[in-house]
N, C-alpha and C. Protein backbone atom coordinates (compact mmCIF):
# COMPACT_ATOMS: atom_id res chain seq x y z
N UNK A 1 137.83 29.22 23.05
CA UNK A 1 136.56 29.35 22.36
C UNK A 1 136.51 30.67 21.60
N UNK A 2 136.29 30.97 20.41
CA UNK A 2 135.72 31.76 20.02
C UNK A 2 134.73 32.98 20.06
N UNK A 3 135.09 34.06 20.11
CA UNK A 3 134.21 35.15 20.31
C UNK A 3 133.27 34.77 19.37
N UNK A 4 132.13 35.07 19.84
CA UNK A 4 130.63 35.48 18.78
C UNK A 4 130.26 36.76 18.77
N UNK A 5 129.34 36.81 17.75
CA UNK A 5 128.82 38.24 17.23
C UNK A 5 127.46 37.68 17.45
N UNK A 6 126.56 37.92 18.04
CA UNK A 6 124.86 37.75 18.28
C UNK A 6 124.34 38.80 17.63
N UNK A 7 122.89 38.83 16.84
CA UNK A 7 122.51 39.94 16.43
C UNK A 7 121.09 40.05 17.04
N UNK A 8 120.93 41.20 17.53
CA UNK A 8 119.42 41.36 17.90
C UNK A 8 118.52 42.17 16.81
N UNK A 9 117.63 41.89 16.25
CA UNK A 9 116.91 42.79 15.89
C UNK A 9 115.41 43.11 16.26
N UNK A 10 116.01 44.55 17.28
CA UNK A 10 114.90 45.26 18.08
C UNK A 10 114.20 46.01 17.08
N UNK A 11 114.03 46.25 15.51
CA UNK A 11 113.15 47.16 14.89
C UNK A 11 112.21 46.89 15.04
N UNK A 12 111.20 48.19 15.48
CA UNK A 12 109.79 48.23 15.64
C UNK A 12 109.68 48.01 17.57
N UNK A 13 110.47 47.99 18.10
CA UNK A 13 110.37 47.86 19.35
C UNK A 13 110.50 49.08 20.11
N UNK A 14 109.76 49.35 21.21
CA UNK A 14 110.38 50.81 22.07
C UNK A 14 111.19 50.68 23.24
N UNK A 15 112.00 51.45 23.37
CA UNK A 15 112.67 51.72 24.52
C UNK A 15 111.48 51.42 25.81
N UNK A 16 112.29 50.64 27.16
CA UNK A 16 113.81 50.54 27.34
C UNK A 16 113.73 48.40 26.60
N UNK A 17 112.59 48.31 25.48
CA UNK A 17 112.42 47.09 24.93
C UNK A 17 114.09 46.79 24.35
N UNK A 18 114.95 47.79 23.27
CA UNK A 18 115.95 46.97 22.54
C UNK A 18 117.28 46.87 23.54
N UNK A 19 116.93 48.06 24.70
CA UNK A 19 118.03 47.80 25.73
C UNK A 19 117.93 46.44 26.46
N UNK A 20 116.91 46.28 27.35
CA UNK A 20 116.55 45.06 27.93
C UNK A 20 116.73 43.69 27.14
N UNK A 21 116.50 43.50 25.40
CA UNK A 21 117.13 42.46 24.74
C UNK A 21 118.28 42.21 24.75
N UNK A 22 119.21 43.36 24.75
CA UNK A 22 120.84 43.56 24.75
C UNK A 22 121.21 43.03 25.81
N UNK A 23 120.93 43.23 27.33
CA UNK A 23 121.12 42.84 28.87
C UNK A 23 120.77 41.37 28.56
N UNK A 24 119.50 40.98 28.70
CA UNK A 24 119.37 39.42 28.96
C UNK A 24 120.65 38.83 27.47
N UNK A 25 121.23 39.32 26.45
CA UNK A 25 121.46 38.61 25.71
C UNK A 25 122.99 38.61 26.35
N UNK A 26 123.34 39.37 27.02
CA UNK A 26 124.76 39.97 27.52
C UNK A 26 124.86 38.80 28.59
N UNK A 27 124.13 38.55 29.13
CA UNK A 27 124.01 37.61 30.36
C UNK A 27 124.34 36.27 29.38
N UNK A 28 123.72 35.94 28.93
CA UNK A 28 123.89 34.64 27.87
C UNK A 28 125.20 34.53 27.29
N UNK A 29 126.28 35.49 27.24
CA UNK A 29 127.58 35.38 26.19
C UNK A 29 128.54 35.43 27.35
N UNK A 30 130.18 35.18 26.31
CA UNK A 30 131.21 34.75 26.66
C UNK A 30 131.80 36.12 27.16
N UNK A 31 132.47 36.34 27.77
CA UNK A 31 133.13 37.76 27.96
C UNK A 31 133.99 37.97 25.81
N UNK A 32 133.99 38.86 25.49
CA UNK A 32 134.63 38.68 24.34
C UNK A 32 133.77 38.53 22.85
N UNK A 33 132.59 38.30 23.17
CA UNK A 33 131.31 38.36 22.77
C UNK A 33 131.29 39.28 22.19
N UNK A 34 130.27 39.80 20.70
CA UNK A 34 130.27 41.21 20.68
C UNK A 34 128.29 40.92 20.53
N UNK A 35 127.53 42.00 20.82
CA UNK A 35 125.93 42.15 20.58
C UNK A 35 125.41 43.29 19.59
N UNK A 36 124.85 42.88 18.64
CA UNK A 36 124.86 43.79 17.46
C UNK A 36 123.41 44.05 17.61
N UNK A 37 122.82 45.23 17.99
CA UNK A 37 121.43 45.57 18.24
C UNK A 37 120.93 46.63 17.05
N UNK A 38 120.02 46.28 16.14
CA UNK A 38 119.42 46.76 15.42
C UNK A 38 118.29 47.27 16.17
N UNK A 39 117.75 48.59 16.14
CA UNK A 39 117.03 49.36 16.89
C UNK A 39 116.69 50.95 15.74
N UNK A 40 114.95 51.02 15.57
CA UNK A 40 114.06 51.36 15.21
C UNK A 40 113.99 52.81 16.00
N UNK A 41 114.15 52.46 17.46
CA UNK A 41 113.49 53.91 18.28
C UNK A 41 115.48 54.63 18.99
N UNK A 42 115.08 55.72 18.09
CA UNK A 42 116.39 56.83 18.30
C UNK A 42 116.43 56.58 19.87
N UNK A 43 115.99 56.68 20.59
CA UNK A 43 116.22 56.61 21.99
C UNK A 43 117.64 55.84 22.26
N UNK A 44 117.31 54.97 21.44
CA UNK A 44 118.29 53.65 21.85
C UNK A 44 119.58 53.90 21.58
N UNK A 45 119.59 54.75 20.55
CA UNK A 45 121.50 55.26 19.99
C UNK A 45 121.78 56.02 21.38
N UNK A 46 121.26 56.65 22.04
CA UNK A 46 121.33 56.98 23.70
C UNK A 46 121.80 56.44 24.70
N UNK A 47 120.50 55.62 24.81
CA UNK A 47 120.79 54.75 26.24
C UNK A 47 121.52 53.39 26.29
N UNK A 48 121.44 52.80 25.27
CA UNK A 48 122.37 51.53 24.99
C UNK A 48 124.07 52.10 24.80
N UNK A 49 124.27 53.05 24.64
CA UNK A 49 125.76 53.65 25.05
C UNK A 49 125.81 53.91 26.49
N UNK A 50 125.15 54.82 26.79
CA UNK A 50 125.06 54.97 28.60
C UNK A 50 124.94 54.20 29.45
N UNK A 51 124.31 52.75 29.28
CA UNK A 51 124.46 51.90 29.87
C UNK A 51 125.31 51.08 29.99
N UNK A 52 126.33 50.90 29.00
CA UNK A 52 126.86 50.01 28.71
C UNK A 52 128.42 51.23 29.14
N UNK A 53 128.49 52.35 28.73
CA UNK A 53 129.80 53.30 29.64
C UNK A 53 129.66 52.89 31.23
N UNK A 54 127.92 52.96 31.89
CA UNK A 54 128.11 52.88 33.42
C UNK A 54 128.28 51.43 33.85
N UNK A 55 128.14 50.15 33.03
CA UNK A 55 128.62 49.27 33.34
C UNK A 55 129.62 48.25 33.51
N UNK A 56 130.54 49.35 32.36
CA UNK A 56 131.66 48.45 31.82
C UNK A 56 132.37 47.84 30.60
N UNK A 57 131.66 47.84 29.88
CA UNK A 57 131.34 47.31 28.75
C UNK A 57 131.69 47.78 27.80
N UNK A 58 132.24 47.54 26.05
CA UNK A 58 133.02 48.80 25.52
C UNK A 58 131.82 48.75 24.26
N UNK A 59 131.33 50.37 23.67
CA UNK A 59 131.16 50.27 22.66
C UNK A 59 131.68 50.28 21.54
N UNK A 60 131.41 49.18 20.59
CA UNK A 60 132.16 49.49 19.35
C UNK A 60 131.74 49.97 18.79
N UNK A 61 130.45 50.18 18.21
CA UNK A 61 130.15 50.69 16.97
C UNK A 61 128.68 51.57 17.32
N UNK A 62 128.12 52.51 16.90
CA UNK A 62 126.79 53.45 16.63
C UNK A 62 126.42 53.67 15.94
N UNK A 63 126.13 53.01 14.92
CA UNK A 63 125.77 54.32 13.63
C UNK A 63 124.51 53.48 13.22
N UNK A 64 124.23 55.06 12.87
CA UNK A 64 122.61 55.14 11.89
C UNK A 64 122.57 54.53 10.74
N UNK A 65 121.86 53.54 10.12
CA UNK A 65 121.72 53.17 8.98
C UNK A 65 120.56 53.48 8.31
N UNK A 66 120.04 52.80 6.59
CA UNK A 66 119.06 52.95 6.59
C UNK A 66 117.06 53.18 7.58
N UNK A 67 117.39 54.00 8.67
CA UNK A 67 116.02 53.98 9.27
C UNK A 67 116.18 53.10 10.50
N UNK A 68 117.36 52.68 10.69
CA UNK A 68 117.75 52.11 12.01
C UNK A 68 118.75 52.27 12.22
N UNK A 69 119.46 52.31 13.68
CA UNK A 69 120.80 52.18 14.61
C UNK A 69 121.02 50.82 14.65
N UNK A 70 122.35 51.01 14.10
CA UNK A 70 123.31 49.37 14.43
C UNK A 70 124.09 49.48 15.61
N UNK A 71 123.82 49.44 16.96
CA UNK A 71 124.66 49.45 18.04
C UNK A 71 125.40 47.85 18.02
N UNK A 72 127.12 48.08 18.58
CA UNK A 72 127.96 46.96 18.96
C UNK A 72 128.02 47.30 19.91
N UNK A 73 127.86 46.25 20.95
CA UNK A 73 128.66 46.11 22.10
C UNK A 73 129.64 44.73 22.62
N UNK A 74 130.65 45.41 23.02
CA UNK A 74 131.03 43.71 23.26
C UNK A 74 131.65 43.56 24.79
N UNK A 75 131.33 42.59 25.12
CA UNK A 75 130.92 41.92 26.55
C UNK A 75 132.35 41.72 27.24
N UNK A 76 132.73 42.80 28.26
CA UNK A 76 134.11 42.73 28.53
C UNK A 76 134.57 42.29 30.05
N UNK A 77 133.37 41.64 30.69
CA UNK A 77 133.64 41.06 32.05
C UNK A 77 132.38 40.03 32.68
């Protein structure tokens, strides 16, 4: 099966709101999966890395875009 790319978009949402979308969506995917979280509140370029280092999980990508964070994560167990 095919890896997917899911996209969340948490803009306009607050912490720990675009983390908690990322988790339930993480639960839903394939190991191999990647979760692309668009996120509004700086917090989140934070804790959606830290969570995802203490769980396992690899980040791919962080970066700031126009007025939002594009976090990757992809689902490695």
């Amino acid at each position: 099966m095919m890896a997917e790319r899911r996209k969340i978009d948490a803009r306009g949402a607050f912490c720990p709101g675009p983390l908690m979308e990322m988790i339930a969506t993480l639960k839903l995917s394939q190991v191999g999966d990647e979760i692309e979280v668009w996120s509004s509140d700086k917090g989140s370029s934070k804790d959606i890395p830290e969570w995802v280092a203490k769980v396992g999980h690899e980040l791919v990508s962080n970066e700031e875009r126009d007025g939002y964070w594009s976090i990757v994560v992809k689902k490695l167990k």
